[in-house]
Structures are given as structure tokens and as C-alpha cells.
N, C-alpha and C. Protein backbone atom coordinates (compact mmCIF):
# COMPACT_ATOMS: atom_id res chain seq x y z
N UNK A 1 130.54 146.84 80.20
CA UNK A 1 130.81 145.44 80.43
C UNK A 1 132.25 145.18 80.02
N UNK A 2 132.99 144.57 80.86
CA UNK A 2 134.47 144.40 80.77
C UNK A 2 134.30 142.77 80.39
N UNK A 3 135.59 142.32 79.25
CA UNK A 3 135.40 140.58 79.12
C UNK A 3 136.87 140.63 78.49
N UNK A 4 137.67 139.65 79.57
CA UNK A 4 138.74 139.29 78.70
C UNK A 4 138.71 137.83 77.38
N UNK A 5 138.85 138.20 76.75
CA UNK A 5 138.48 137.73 75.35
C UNK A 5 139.12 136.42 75.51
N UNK A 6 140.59 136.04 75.98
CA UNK A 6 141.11 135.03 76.33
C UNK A 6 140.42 133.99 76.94
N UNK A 7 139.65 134.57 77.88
CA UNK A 7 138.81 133.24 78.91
C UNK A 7 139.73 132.82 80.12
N UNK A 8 140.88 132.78 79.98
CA UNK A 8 142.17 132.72 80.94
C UNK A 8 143.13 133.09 81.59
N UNK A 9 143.77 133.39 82.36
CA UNK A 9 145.08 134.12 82.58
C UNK A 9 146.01 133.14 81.91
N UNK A 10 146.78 134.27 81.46
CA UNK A 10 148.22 133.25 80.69
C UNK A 10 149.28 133.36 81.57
N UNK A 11 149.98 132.05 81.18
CA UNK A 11 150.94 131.13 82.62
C UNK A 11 152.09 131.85 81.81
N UNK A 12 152.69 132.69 80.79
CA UNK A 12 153.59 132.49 80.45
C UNK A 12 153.44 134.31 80.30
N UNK A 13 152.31 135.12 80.42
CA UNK A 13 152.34 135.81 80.17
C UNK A 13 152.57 137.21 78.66
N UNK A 14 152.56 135.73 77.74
CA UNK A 14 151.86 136.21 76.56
C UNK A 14 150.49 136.01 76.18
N UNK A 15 150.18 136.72 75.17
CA UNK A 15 148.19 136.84 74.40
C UNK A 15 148.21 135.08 74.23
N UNK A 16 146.89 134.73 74.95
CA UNK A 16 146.16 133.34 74.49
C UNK A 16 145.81 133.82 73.13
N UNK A 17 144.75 132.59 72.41
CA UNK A 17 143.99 132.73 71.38
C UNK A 17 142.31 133.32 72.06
N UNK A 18 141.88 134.27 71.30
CA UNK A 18 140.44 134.85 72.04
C UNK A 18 139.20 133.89 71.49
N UNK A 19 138.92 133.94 72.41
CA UNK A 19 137.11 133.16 72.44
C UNK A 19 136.20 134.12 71.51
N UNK A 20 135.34 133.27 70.80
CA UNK A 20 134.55 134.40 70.14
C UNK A 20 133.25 135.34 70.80
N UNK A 21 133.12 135.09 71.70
CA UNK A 21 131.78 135.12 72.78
C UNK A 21 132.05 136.79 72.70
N UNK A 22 133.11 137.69 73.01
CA UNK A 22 132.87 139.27 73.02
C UNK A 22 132.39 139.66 71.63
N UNK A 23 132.46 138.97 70.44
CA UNK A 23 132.30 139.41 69.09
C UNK A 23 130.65 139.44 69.34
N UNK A 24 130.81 138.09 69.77
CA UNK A 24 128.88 137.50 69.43
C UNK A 24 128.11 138.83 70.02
N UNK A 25 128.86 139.31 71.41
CA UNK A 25 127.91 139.72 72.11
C UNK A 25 127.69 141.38 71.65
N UNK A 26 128.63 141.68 70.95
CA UNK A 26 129.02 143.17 70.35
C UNK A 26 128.10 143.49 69.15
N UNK A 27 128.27 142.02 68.19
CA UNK A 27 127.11 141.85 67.18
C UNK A 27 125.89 142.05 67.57
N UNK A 28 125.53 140.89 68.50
CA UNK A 28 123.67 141.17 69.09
C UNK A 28 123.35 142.34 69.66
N UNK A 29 124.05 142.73 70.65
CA UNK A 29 123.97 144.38 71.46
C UNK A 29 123.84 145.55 69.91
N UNK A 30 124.80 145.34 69.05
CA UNK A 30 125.18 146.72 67.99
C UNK A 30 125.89 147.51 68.32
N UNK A 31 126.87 147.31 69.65
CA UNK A 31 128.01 148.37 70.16
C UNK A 31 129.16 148.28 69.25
N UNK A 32 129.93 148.93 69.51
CA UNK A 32 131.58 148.98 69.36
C UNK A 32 132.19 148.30 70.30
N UNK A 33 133.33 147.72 70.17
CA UNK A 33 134.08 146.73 71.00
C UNK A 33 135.22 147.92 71.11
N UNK A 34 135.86 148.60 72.47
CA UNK A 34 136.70 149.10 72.99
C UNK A 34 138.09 148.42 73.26
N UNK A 35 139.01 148.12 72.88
CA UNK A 35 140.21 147.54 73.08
C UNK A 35 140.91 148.31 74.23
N UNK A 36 141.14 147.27 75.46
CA UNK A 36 141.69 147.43 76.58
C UNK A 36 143.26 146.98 76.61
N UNK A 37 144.20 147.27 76.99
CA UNK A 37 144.98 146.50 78.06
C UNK A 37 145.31 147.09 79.25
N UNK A 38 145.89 146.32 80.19
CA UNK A 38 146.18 146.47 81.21
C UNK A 38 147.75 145.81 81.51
N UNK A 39 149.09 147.24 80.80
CA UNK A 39 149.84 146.50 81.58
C UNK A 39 150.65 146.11 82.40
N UNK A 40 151.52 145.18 82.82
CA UNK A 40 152.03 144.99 84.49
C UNK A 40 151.11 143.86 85.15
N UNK A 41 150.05 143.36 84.52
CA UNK A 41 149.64 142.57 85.76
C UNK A 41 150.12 141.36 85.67
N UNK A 42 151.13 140.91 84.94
CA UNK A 42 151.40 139.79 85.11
C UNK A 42 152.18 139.99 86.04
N UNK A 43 152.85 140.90 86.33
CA UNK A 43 154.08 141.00 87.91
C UNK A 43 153.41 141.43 88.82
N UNK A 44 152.31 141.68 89.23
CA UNK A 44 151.53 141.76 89.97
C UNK A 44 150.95 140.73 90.63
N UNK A 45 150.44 139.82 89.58
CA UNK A 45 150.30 138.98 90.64
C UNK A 45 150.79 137.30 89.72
N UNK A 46 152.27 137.03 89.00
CA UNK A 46 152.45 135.88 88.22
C UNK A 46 151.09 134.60 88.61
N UNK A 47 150.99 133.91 87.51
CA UNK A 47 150.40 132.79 88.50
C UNK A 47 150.72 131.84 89.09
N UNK A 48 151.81 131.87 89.67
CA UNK A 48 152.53 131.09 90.74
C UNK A 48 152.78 131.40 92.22
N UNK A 49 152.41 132.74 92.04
CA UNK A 49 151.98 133.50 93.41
C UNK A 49 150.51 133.52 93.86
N UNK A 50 150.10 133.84 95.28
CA UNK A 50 148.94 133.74 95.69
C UNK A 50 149.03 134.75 96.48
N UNK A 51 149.60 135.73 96.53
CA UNK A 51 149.59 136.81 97.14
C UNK A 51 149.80 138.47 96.27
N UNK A 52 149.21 138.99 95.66
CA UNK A 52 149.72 139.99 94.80
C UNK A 52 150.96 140.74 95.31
N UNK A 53 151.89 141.45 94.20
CA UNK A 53 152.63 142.87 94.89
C UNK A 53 151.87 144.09 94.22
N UNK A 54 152.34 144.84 95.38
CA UNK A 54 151.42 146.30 95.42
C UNK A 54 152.36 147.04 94.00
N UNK A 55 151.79 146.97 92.87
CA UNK A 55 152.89 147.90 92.63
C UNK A 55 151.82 148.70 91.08
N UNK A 56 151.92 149.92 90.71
CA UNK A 56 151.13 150.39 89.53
C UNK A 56 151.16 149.35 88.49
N UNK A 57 150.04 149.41 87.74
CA UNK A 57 149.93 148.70 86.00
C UNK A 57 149.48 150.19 85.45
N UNK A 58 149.75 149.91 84.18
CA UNK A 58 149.38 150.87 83.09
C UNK A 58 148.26 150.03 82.41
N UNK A 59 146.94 151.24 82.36
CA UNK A 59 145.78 150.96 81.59
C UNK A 59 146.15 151.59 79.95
N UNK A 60 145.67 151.00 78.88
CA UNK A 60 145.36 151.79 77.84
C UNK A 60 144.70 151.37 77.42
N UNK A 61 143.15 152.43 77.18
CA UNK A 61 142.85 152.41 75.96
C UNK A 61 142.99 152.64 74.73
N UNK A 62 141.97 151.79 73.47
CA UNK A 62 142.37 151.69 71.91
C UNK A 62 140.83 152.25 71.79
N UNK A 63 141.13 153.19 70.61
CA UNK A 63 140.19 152.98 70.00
C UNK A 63 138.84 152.24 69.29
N UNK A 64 137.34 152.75 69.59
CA UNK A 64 136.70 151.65 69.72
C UNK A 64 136.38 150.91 68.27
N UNK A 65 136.14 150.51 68.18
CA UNK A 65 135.67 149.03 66.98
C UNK A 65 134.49 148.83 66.88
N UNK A 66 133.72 149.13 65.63
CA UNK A 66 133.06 148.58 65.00
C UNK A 66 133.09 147.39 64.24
N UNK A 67 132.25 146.79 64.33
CA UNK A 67 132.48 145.49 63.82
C UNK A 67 130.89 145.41 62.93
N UNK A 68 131.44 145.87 61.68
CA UNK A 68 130.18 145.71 60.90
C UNK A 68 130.78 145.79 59.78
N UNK A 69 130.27 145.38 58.13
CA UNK A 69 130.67 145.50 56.74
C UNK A 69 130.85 146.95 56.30
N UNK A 70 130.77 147.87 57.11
CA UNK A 70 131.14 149.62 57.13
C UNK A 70 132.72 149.81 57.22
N UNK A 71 132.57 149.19 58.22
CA UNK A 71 134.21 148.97 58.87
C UNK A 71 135.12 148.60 57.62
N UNK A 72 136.62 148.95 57.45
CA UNK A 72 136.83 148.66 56.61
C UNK A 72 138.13 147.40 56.71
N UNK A 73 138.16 147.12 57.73
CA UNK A 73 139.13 146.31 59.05
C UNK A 73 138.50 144.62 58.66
N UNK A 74 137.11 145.13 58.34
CA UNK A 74 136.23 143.46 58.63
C UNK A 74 135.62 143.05 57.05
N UNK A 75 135.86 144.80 56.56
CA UNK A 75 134.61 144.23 55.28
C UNK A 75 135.17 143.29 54.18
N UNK A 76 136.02 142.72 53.82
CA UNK A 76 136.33 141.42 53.41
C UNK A 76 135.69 140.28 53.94
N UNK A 77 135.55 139.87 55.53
CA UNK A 77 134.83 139.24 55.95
C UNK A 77 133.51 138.92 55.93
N UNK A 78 133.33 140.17 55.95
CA UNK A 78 131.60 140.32 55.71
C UNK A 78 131.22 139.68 54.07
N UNK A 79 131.94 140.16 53.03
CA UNK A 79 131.79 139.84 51.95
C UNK A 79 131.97 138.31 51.75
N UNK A 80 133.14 137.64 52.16
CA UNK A 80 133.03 136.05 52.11
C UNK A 80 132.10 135.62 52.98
N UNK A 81 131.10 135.94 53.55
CA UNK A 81 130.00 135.00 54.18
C UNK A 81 129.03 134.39 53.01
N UNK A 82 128.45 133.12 54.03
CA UNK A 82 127.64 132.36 52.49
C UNK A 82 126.12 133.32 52.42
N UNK A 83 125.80 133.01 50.73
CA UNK A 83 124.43 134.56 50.61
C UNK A 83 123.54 133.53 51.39
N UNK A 84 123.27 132.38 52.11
CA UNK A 84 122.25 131.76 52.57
C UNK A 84 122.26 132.28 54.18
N UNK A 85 123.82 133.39 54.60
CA UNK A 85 123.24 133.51 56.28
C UNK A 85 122.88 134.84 55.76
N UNK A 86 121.72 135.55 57.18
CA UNK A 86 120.89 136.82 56.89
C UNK A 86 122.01 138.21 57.28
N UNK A 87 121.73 138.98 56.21
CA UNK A 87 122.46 140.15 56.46
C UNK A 87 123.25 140.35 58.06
N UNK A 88 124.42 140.78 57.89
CA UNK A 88 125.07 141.05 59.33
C UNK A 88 125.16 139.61 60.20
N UNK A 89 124.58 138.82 59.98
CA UNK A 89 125.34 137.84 60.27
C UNK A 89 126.80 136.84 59.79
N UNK A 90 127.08 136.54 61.12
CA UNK A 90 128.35 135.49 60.87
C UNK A 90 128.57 134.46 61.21
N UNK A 91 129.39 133.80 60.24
CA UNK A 91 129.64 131.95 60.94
C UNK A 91 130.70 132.11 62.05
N UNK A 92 131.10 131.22 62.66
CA UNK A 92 132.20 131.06 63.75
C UNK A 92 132.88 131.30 63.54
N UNK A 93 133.37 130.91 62.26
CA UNK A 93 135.23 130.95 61.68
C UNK A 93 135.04 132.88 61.16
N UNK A 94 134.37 133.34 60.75
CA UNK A 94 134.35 134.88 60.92
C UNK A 94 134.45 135.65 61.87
N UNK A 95 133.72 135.48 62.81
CA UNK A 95 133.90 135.78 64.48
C UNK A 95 134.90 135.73 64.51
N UNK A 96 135.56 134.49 64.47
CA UNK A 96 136.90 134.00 65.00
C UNK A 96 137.70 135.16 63.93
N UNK A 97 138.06 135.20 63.25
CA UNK A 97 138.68 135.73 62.47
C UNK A 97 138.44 137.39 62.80
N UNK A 98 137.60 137.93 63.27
CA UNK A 98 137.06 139.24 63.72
C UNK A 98 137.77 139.36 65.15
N UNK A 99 137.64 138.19 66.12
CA UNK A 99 138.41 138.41 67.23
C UNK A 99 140.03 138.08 67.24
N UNK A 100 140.57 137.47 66.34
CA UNK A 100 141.77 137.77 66.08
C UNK A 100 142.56 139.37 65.97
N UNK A 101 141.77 139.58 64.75
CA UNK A 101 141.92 140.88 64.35
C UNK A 101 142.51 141.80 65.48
N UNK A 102 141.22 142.14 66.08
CA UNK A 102 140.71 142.99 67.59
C UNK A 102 141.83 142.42 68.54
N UNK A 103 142.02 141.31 68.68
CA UNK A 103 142.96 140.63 69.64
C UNK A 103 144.77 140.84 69.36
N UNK A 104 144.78 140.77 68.21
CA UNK A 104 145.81 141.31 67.52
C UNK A 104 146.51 143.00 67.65
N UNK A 105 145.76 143.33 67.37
CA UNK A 105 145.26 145.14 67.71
C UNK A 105 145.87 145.02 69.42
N UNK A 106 145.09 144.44 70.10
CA UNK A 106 145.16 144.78 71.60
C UNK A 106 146.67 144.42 71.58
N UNK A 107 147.22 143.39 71.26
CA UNK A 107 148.44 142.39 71.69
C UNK A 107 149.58 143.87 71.24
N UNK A 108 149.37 144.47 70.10
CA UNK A 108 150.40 145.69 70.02
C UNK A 108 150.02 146.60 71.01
N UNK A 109 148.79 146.92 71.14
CA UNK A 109 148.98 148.08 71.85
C UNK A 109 149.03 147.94 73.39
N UNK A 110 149.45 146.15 74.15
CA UNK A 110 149.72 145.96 75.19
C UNK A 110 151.50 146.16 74.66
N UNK A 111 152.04 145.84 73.46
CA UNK A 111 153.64 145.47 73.29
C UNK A 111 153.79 143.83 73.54
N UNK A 112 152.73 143.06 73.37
CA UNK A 112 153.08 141.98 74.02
C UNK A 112 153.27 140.77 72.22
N UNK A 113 153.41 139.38 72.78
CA UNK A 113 153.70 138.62 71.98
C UNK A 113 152.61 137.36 71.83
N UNK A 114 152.03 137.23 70.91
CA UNK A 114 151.38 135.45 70.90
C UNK A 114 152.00 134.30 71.51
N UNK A 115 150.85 133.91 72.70
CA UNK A 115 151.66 133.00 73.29
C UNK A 115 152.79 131.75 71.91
N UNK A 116 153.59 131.03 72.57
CA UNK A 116 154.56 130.39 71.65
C UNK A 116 153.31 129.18 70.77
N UNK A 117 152.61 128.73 71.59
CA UNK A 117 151.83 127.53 71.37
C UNK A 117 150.92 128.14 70.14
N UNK A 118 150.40 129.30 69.99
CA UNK A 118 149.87 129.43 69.20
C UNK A 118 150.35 130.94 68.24
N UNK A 119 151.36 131.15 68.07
CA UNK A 119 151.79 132.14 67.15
C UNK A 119 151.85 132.36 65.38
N UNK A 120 152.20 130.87 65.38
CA UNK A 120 151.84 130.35 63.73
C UNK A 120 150.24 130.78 63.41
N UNK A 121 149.67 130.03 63.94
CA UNK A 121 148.01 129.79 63.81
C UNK A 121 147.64 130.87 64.07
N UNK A 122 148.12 132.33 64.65
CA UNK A 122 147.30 133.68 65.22
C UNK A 122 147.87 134.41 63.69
N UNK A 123 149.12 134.50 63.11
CA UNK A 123 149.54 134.44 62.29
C UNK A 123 149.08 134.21 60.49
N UNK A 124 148.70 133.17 60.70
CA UNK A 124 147.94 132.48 59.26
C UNK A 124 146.71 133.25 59.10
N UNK A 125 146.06 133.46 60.40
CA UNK A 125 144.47 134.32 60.49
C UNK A 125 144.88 134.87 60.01
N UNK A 126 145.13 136.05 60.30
CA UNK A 126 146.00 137.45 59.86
C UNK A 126 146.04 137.83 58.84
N UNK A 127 146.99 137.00 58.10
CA UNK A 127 147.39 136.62 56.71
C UNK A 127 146.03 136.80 55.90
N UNK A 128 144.89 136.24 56.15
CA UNK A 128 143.53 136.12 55.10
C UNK A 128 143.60 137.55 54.70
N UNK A 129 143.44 138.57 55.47
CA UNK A 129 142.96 139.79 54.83
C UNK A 129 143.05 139.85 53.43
N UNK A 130 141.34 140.11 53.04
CA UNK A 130 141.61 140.31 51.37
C UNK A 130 141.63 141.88 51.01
């Protein structure tokens, strides 16, 4: 199952902020989350065009991701959850903070930049790691 985490194409051609919906779904399944990019497609097809150009993108894959309190990427996270949610579960703002991470990860290994609108705020996430 392929999901761009964004929800959008970006007009400017830097990383949106990611939706938490690939975390949720990685959690309930019990997979690893695979970090994709794909890049070149913004000159392929900008979104101001309606016609693509023919021309190669570069795929890479990242290494896949676990996303569990094993991990040692997340297990801070895991540890600040409240003891009232059930093992392996997470609140939103963890997710969120889990798909940063992962989203973060991808954004180097595309070479790319946080869009401008939200670079501070992708930033501050970041920063939590305990």
C-alpha cells in the first residue's frame, strides 16, 4: 500500500506537514512504514501544468520503520503517553510527532526543504526528542 503522508501535492514543491492516518494505519496493521521518495516529479508535472514532461524521476528507498517502544527513534514517545491509554497505544499529538519524525527522515533523503509556511513548527517537533 503506497500513501503520501502529505494528503497533497505541494504548489511550491517543498515537504507539506504529514497527516497522521499512515502512522494509524501502520500501528493497527503491525507493519513497518517504508520511507519513499520520488525525485523529479515536481518538473514533471509542476502544478501549473496540465500536461506532464516525459522526462526520468529518481525513486529511493529508506529503510523500513518500525514504529513501536522497541524502536529507539520513538521510544521517548512511547514513554510520555498517559498510563490511562492501553499498551502500544497513542494520542494524536504522538502520531503526529511519529509522522514528523518519518516525514523528516523522508524530506533528507528526498534533499528537499519544509515547505516555508511550516518550517518553524516541523522544527519545534523535532526538537522534543528526549
Amino acid at each position: 500500500l503506497l500513501i503520501y503522508p502529505e494528503g497533497s501535492r505541494s504548489r511550491t514543491g517543498k515537504m507539506f506537514r504529514p497527516k497522521i492516518g499512515f502512522v494509524k494505519l501502520a500501528l493497527l496493521a503491525g507493519v513497518p512504514v517504508v520511507p519513499l521518495t520520488m525525485k523529479g516529479t515536481y518538473e514533471i508535472l509542476p502544478p501549473h501544468k496540465r500536461v506532464p514532461v516525459l522526462r526520468r524521476c529518481k525513486v529511493v528507498i529508506g529503510k523500513k520503520v518500525s514504529i513501536s517502544p522497541d524502536n529507539p527513534a520513538f521510544h521517548d514517545i512511547f514513554l510520555r503517553q498517559p498510563k490511562e491509554l492501553k499498551p502500544g497505544k497513542l494520542s494524536d499529538e504522538a502520531m503526529e510527532e511519529i509522522a514528523v519524525r518519518i516525514m523528516n527522515d523522508i524530506r533528507i533523503l528526498a534533499g528537499q526543504e519544509w515547505d516555508d509556511s511550516i518550517a518553524h513548527e516541523m522544527e519545534t517537533i523535532l526538537k522534543r526528542r528526549g
